[in-house]
C-alpha atoms as a PDB file:
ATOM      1  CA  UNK A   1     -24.601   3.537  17.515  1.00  0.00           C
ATOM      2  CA  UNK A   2     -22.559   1.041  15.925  1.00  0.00           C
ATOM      3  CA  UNK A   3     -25.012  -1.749  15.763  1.00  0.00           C
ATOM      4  CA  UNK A   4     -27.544   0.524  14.113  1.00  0.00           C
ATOM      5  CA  UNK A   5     -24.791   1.924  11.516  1.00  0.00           C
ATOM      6  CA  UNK A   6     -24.491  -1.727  10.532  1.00  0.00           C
ATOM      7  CA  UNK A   7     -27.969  -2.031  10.358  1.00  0.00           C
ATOM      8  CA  UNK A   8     -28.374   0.815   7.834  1.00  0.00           C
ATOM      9  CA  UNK A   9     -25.452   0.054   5.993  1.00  0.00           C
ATOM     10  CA  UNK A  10     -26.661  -3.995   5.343  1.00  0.00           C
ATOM     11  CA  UNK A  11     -30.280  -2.700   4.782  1.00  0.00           C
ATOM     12  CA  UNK A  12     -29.970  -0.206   1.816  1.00  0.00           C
ATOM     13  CA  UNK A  13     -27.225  -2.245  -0.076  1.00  0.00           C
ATOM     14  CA  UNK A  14     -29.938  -3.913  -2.091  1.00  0.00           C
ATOM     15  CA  UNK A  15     -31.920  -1.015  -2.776  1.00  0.00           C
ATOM     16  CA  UNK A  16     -29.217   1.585  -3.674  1.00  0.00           C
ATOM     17  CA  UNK A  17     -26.514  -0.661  -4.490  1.00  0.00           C
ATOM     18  CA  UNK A  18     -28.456  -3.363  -5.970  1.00  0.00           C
ATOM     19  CA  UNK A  19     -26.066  -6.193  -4.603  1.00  0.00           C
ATOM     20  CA  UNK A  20     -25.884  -7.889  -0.567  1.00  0.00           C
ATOM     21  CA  UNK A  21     -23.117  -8.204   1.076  1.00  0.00           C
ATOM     22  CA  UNK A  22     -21.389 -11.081   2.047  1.00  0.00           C
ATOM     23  CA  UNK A  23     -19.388 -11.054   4.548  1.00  0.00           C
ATOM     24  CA  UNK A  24     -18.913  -8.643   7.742  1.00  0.00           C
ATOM     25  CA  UNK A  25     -15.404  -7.460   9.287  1.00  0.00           C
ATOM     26  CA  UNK A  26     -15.424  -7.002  12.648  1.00  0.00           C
ATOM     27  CA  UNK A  27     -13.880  -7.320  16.661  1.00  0.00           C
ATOM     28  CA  UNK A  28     -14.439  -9.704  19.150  1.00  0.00           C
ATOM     29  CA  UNK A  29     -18.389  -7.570  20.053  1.00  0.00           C
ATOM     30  CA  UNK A  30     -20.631  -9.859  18.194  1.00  0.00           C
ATOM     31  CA  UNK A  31     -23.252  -6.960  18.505  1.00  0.00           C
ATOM     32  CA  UNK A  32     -22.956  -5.288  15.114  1.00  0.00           C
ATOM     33  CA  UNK A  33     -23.081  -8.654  12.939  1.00  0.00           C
ATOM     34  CA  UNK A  34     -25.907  -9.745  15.597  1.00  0.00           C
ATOM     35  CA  UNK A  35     -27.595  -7.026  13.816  1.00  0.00           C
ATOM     36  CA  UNK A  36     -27.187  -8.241  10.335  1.00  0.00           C
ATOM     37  CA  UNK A  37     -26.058 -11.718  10.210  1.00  0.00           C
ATOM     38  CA  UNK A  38     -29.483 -12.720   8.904  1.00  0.00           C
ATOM     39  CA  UNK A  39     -30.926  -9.639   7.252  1.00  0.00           C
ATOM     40  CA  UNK A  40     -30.737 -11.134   3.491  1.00  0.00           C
ATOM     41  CA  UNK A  41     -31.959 -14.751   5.351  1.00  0.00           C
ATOM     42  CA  UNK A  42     -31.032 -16.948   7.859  1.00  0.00           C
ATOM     43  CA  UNK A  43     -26.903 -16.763   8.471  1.00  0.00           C
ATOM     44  CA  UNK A  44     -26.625 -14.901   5.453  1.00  0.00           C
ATOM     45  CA  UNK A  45     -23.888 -13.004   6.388  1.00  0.00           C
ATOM     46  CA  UNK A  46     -20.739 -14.372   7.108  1.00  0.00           C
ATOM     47  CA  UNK A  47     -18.292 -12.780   9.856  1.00  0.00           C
ATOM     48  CA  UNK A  48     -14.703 -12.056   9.550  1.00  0.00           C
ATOM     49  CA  UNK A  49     -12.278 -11.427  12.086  1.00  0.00           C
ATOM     50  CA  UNK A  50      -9.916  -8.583  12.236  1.00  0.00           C
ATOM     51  CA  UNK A  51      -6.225  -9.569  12.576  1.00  0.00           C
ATOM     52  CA  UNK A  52      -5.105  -7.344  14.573  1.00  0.00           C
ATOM     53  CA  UNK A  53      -7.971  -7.775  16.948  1.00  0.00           C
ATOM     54  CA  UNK A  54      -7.209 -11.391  17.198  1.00  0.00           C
ATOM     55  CA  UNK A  55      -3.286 -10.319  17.447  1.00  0.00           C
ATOM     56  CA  UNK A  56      -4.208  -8.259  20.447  1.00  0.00           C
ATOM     57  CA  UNK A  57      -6.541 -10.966  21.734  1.00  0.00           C
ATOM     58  CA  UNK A  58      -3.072 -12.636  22.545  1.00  0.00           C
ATOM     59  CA  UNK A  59      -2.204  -9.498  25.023  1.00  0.00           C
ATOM     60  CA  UNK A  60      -5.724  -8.778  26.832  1.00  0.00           C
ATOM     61  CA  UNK A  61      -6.000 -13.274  27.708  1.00  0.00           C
ATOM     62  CA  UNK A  62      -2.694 -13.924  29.160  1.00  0.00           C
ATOM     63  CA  UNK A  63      -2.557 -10.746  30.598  1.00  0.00           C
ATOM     64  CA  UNK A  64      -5.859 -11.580  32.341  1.00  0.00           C
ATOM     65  CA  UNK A  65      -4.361 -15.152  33.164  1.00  0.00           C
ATOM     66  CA  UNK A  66      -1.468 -13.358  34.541  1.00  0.00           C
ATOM     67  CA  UNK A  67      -3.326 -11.173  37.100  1.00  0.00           C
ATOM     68  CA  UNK A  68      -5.150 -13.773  38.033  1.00  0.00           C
ATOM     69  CA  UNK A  69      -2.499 -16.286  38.886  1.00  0.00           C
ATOM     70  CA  UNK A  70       0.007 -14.483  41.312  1.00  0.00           C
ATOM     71  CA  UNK A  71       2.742 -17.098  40.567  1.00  0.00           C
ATOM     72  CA  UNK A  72       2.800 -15.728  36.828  1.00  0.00           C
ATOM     73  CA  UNK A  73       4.193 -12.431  37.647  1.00  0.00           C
ATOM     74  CA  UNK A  74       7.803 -12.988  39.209  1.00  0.00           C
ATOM     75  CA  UNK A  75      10.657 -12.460  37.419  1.00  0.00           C
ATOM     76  CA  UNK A  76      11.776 -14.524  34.480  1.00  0.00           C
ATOM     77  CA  UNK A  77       8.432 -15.335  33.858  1.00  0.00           C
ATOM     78  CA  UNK A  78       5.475 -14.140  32.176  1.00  0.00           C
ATOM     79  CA  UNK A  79       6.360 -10.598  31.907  1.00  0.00           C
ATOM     80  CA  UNK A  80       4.933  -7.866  30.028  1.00  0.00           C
ATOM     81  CA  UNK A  81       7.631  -7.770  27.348  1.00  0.00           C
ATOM     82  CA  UNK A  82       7.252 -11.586  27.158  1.00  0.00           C
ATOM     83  CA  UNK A  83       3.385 -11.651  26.637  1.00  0.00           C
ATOM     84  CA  UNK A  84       4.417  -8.602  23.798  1.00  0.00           C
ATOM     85  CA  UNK A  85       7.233 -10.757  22.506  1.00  0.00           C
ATOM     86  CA  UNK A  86       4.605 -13.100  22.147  1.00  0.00           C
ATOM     87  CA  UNK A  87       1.755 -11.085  20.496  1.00  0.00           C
ATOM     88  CA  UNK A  88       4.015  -9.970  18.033  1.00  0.00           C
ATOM     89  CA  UNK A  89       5.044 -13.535  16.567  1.00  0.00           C
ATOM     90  CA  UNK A  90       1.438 -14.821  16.488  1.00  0.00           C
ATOM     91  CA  UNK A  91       0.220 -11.879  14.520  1.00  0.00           C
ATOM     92  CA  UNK A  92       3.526 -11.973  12.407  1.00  0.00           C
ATOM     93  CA  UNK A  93       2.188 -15.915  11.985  1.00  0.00           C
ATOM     94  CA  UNK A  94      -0.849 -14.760  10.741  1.00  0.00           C
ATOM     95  CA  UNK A  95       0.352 -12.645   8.022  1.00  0.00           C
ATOM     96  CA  UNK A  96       2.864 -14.459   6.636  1.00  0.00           C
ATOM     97  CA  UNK A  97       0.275 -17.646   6.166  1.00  0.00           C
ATOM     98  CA  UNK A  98      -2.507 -15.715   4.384  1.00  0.00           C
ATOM     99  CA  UNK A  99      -4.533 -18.046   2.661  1.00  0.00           C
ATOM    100  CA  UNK A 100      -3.566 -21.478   4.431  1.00  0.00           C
ATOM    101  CA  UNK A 101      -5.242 -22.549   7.337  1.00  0.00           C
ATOM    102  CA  UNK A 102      -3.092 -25.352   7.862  1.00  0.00           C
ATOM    103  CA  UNK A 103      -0.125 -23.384   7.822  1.00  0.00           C
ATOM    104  CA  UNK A 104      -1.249 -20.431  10.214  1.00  0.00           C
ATOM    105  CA  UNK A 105      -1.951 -23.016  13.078  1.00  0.00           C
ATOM    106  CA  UNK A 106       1.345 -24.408  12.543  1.00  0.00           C
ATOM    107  CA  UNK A 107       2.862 -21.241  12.889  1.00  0.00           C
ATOM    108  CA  UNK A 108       1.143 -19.847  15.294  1.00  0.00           C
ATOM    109  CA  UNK A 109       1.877 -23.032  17.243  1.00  0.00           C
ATOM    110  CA  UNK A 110       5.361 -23.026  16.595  1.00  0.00           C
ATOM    111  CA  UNK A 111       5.844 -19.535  17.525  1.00  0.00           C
ATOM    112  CA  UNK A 112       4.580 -20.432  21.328  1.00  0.00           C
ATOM    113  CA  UNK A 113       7.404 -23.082  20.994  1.00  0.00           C
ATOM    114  CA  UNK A 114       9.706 -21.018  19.947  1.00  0.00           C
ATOM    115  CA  UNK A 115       9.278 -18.513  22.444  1.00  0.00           C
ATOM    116  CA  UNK A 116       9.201 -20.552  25.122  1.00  0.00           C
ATOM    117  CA  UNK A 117      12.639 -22.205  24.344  1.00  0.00           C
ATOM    118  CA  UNK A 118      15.358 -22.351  26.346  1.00  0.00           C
ATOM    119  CA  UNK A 119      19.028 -23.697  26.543  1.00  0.00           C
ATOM    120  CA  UNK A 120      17.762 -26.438  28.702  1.00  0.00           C
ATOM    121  CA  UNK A 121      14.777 -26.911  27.315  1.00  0.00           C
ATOM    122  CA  UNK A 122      14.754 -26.332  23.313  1.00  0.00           C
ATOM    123  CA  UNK A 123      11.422 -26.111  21.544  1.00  0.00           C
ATOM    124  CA  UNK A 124      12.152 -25.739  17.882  1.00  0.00           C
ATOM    125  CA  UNK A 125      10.829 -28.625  16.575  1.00  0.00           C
ATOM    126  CA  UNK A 126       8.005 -27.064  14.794  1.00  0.00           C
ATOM    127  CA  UNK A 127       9.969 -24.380  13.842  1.00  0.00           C
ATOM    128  CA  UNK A 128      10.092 -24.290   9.641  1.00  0.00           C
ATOM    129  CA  UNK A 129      13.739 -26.158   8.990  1.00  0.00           C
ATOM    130  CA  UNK A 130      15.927 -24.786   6.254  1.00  0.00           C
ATOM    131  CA  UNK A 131      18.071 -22.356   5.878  1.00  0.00           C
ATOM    132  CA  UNK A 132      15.227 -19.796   4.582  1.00  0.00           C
ATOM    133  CA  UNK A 133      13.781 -20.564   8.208  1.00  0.00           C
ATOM    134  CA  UNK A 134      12.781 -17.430  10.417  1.00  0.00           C
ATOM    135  CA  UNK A 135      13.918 -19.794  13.343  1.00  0.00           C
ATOM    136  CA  UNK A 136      17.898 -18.759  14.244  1.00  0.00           C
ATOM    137  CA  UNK A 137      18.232 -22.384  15.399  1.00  0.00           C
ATOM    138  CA  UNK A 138      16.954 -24.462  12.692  1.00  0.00           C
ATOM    139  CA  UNK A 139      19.219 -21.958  10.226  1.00  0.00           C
ATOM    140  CA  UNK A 140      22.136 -22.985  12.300  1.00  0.00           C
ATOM    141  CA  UNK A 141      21.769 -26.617  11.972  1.00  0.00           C
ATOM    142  CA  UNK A 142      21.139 -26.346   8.445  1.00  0.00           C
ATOM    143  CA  UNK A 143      24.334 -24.798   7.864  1.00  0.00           C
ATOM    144  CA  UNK A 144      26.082 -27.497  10.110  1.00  0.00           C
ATOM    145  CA  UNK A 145      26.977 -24.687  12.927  1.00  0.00           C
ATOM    146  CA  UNK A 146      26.221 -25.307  16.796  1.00  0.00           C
ATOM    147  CA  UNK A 147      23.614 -22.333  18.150  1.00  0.00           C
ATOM    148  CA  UNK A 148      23.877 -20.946  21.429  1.00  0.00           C
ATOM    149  CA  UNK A 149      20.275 -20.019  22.919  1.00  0.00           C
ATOM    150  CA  UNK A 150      20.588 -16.416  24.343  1.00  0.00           C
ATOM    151  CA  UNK A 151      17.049 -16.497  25.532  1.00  0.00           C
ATOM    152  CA  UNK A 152      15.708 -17.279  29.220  1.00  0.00           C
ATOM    153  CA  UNK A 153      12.397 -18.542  27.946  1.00  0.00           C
ATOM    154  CA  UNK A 154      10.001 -19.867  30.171  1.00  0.00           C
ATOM    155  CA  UNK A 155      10.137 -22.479  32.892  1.00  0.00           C
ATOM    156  CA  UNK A 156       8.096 -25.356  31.946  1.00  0.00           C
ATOM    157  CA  UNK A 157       5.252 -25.102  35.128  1.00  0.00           C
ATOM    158  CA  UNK A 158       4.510 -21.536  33.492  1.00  0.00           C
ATOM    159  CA  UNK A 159       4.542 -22.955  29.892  1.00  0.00           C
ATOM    160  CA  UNK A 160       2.259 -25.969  30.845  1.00  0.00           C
ATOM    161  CA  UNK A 161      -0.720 -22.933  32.772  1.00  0.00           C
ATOM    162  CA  UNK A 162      -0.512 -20.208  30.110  1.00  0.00           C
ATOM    163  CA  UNK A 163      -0.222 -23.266  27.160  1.00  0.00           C
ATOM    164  CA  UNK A 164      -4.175 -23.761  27.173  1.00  0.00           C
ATOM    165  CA  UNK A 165      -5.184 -20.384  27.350  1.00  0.00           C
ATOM    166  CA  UNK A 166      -2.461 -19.543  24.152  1.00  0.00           C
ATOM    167  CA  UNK A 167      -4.089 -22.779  22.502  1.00  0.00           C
ATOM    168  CA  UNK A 168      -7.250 -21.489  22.184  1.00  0.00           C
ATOM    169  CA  UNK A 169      -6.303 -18.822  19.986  1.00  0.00           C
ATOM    170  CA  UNK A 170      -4.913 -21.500  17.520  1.00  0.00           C
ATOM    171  CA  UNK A 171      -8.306 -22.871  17.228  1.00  0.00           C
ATOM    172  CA  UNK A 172      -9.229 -23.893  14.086  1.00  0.00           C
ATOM    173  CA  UNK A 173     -12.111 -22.225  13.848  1.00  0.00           C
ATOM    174  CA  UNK A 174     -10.822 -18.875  14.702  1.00  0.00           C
ATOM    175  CA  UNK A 175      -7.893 -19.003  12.198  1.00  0.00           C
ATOM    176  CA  UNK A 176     -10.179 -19.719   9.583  1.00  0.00           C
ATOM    177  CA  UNK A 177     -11.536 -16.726  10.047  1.00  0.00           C
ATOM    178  CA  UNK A 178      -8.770 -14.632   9.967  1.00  0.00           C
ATOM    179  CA  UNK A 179      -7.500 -16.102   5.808  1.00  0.00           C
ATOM    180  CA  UNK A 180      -8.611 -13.258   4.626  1.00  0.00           C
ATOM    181  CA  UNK A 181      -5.279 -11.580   5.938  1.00  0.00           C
ATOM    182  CA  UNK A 182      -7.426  -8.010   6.306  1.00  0.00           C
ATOM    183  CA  UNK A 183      -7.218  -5.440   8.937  1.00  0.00           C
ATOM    184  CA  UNK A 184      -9.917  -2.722  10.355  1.00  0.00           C
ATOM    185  CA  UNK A 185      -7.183  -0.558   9.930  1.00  0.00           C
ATOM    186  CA  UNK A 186      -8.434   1.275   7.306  1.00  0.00           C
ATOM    187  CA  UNK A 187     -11.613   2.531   8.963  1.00  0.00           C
ATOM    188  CA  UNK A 188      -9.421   4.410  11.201  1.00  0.00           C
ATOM    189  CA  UNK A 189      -8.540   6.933   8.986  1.00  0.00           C
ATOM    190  CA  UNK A 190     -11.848   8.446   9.759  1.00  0.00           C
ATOM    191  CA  UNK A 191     -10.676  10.131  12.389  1.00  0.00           C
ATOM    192  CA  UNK A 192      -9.328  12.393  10.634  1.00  0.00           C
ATOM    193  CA  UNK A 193     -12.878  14.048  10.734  1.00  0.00           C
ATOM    194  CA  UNK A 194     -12.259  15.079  14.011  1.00  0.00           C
ATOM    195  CA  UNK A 195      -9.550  16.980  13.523  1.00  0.00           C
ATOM    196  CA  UNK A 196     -12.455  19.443  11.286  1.00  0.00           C
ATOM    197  CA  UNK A 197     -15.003  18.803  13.518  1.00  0.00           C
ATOM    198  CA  UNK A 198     -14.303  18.090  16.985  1.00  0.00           C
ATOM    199  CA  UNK A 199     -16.257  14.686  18.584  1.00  0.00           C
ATOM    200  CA  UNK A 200     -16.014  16.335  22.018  1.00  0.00           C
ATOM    201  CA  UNK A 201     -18.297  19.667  20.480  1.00  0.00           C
ATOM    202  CA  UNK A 202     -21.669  19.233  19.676  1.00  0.00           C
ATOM    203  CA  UNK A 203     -22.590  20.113  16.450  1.00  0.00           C
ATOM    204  CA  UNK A 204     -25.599  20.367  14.109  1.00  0.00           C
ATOM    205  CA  UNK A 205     -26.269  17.971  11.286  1.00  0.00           C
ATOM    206  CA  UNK A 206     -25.289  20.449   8.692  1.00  0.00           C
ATOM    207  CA  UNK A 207     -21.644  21.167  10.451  1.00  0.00           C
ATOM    208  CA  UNK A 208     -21.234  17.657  10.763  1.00  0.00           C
ATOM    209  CA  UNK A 209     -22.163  17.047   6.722  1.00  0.00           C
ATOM    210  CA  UNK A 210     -19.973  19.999   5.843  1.00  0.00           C
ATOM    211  CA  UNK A 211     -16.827  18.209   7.988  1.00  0.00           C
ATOM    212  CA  UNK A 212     -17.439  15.027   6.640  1.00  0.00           C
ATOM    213  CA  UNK A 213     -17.576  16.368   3.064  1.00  0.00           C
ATOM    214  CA  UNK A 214     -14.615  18.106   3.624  1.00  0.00           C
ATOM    215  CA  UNK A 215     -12.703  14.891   5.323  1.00  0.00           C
ATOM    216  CA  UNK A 216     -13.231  13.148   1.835  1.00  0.00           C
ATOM    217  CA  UNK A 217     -11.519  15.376  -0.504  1.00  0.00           C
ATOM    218  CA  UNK A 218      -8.743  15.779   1.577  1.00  0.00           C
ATOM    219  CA  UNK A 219      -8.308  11.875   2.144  1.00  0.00           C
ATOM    220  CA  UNK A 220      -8.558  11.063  -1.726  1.00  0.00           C
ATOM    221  CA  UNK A 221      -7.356  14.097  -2.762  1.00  0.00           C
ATOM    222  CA  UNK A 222      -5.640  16.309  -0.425  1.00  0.00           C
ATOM    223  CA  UNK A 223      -5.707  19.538   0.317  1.00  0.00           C
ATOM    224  CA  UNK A 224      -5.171  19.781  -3.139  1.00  0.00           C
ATOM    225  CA  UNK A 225      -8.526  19.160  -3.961  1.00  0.00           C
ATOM    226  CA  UNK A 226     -10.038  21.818  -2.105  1.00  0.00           C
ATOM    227  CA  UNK A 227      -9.690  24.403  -4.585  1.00  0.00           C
ATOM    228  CA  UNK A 228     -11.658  23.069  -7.298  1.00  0.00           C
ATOM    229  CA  UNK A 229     -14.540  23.865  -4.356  1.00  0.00           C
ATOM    230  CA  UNK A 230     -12.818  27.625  -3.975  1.00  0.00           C
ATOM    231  CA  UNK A 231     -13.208  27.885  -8.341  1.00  0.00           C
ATOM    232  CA  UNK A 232     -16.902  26.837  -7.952  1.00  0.00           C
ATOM    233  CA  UNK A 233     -17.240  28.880  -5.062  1.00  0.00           C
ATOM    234  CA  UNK A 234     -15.677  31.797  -6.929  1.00  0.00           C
ATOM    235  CA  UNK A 235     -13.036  32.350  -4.361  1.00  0.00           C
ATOM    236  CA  UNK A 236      -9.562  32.727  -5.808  1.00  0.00           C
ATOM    237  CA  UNK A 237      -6.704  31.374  -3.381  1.00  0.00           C
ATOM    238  CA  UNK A 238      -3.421  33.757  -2.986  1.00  0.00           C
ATOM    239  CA  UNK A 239       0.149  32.452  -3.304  1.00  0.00           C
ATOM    240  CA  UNK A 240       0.593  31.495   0.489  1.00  0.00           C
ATOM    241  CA  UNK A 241      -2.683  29.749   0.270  1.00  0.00           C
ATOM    242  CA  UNK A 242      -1.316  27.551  -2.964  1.00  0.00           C
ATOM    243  CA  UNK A 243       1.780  26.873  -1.161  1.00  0.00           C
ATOM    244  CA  UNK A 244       0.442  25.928   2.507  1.00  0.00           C
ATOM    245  CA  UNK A 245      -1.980  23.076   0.764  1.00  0.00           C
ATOM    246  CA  UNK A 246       1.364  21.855  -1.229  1.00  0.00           C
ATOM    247  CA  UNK A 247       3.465  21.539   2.108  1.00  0.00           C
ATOM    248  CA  UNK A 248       0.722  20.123   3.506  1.00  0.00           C
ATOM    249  CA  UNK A 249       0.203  17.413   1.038  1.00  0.00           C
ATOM    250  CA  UNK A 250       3.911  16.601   0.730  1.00  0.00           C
ATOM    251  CA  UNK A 251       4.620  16.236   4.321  1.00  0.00           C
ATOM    252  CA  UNK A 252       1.141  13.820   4.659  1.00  0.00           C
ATOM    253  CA  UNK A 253       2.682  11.765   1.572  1.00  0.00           C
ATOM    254  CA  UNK A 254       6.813  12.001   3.586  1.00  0.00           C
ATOM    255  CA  UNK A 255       4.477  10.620   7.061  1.00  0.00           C
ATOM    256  CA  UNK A 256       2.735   8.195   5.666  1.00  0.00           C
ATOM    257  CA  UNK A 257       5.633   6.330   3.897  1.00  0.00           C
ATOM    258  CA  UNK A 258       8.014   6.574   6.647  1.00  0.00           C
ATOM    259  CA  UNK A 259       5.256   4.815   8.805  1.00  0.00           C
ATOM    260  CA  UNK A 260       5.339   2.482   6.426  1.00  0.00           C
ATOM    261  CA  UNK A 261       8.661   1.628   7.127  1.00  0.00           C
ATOM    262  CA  UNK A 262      10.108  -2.016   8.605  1.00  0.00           C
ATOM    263  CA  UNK A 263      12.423   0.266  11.247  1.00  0.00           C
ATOM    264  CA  UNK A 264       9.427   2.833  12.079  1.00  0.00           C
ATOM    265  CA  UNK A 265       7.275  -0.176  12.908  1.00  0.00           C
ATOM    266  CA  UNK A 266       9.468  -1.577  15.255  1.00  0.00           C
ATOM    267  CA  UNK A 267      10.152   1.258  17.065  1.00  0.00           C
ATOM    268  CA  UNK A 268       6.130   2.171  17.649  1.00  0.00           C
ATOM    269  CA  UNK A 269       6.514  -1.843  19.336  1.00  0.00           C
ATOM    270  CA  UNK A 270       9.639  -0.527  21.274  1.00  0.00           C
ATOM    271  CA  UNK A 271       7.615   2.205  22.120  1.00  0.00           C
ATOM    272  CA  UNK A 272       4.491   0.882  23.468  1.00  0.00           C
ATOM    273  CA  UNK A 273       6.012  -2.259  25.347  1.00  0.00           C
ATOM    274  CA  UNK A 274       8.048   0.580  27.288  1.00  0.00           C
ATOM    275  CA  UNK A 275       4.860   2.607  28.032  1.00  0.00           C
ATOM    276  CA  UNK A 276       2.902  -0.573  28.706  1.00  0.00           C
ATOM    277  CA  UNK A 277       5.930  -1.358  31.501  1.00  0.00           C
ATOM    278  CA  UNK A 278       6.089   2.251  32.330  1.00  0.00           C
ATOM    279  CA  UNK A 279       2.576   1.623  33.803  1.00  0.00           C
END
């Protein structure tokens, strides 16, 4: 279904858009840009990863590499909160070099390094020096204090098997598709269509256009925006009506900026890397 949504989408752009697009954003299935990677000419199209695809690419690898290789798996080794520990600094690598390739590899580099450090075995070098730096060690000898490493790390016959498989994800060639600093995140906000009409319901086409319809006022405008359909439909809402839609739109406004928040975000990582151990 996806593949020929692509399709669709890439074909009529000329006709009832009258321009081609460029460039394609999606995950690691090739399938959908298969589709359309030459449907103005040959390579046409150019595809784009999505970062936080390649962020969780981190994950899904070493935790394939992990269950693969029984003497990963002991204690104070590549655990589960480790490989998330890890996940988390490449993709906060990515977004904090938007733009430079050269950059990004060093940080995502440096932030395997980093990781990996120990008391006995530091690994900071590549770490950004200063005392701006991200890195607690290279802020410590910038201000002329001694640091104390708190962290285990990793011993170095662990670092040296999962060091090839984390290297390939600091491929050139993979970065540079990822400068665009862009997520797929938006697209999921089309799920709020199910919560009209239910995917797990069959529906006809005219139920479905209805939901859909509906889904875009209320994403651009709220509930709000419903009942300029009401006036044209000559329905006049009541008082509780009026004042259900404004609760409703203030508490989606109070949600969505207190997801937004620094503190909110790390808690959904505390969150899953507990349910992820949980299991």
């Amino acid at each position: 279904m996806e593949v020929v949504g692509a399709y669709r989408i890439f074909e009529r752009s000329e006709s009832s858009r009258k321009l081609l697009y460029s460039e394609y954003y999606g995950d690691g299935d090739s399938k959908g840009y298969d589709a359309v990677r030459d449907i103005y000419g040959k390579d046409s199209v150019l595809k784009l990863e999505c970062i936080g695809h390649v962020q969780k690419r981190v994950g899904i690898r070493l935790g394939k590499l992990k269950a693969s290789n029984k003497v990963l798996g002991d204690k104070g080794k590549l655990t589960d909160t480790f490989i998330n520990k890890l996940q988390n600094y490449y993709g906060i690598a990515i977004t904090d070099n938007v733009g430079n390739l050269l950059q990004m590899q060093r940080a995502t580099i440096a932030a395997f390094a980093h990781s990996c450090s120990s008391a006995k075995h530091p690994m900071h070098r590549q770490c950004p020096e200063g005392k701006d730096s991200w890195c607690r060690y290279q802020r410590a000898i910038s201000c002329g204090q001694k640091f104390k490493e708190c962290s285990a790390g990793l011993p170095q016959n662990i670092i040296k098997i999962i060091q090839p498989t984390y290297m390939q994800l600091c491929d050139h060639d993979l970065l540079k598709k990822c400068l665009h600093g862009r997520t797929q995140n938006a697209n999921e906000s089309f799920n709020l269509l199910w919560t009209i009409v239910p995917k797990n319901t069959f529906v006809e086409l005219q139920t479905l256009r209805l939901g859909a319809s509906i889904t875009l006022i209320i994403f651009n405008d709220g509930f709000h925006g419903l009942l300029e359909i009401f006036h044209e439909l000559g329905i006049v809402p009541g008082e509780y009506t009026l004042r259900h839609f404004l609760t409703l739109d203030n508490e989606r406004i109070i949600t969505s900026k207190r997801q937004s928040l620094t503190v909110t975000k790390v808690a959904r990582k505390k969150i899953k890397s507990f349910q992820k151990e949980k299991i």
